[in-house]
Protein backbone atom coordinates (compact mmCIF):
# COMPACT_ATOMS: atom_id res chain seq x y z
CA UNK A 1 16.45 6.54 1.50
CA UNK A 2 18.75 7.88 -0.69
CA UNK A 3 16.93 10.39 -1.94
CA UNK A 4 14.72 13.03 -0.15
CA UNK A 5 11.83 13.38 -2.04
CA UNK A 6 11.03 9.48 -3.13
CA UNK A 7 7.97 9.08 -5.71
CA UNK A 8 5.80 6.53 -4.39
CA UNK A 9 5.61 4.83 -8.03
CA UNK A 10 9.26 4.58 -8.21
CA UNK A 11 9.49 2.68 -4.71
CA UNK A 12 6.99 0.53 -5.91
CA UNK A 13 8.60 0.23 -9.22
CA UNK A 14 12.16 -0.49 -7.53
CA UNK A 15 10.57 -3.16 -4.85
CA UNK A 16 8.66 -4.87 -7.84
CA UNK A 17 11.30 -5.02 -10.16
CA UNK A 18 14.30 -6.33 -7.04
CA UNK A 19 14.84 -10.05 -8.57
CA UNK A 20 14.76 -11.10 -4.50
CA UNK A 21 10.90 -9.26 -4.07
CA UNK A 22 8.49 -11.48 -5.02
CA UNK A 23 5.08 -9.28 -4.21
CA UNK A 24 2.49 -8.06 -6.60
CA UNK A 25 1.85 -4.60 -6.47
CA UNK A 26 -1.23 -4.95 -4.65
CA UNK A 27 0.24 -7.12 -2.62
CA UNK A 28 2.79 -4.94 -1.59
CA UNK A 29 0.33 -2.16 -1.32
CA UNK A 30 -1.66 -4.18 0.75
CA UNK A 31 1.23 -5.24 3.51
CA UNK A 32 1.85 -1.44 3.72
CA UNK A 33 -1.54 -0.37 4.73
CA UNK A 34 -1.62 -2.91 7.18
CA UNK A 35 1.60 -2.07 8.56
CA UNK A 36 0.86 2.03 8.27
CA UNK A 37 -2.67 0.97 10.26
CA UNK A 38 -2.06 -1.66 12.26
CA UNK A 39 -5.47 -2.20 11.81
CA UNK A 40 -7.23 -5.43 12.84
CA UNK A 41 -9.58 -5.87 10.08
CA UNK A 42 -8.12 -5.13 6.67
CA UNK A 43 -11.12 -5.23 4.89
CA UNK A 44 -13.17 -3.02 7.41
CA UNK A 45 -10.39 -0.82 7.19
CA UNK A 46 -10.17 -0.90 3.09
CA UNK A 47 -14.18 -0.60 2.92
CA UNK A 48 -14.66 2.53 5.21
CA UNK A 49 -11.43 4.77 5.04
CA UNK A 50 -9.55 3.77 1.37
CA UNK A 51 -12.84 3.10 -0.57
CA UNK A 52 -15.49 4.94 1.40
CA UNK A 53 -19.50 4.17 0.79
CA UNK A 54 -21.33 6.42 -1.93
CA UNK A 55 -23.28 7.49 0.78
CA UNK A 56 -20.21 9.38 2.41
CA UNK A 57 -19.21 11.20 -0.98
């Protein structure tokens, strides 16, 4: 990267606005939790550590 500190918005905002990206967002969001994880249930994953039960809070 070109720059040492690098908001996450404005990577985001730079992938989503390249004419040759294509991904939402959330879709983009979504690719890179997967790829951060490697984990092999996404939505296990998303349900337990990104948007945790009330009954954890």
């Amino acid at each position: 990267m070109e720059a040492k500190t690098l908001n996450i918005g404005h990577l985001f905002g730079r992938a989503v606005s390249a004419p040759r990206c294509r991904s939402t967002p959330s879709e983009l969001l979504r690719s890179t939790v997967v790829h951060l994880n490697d984990h092999s249930d996404e939505d296990d994953f998303v349900n337990t550590h990104v948007f945790p039960p009330k009954s954890h809070l």
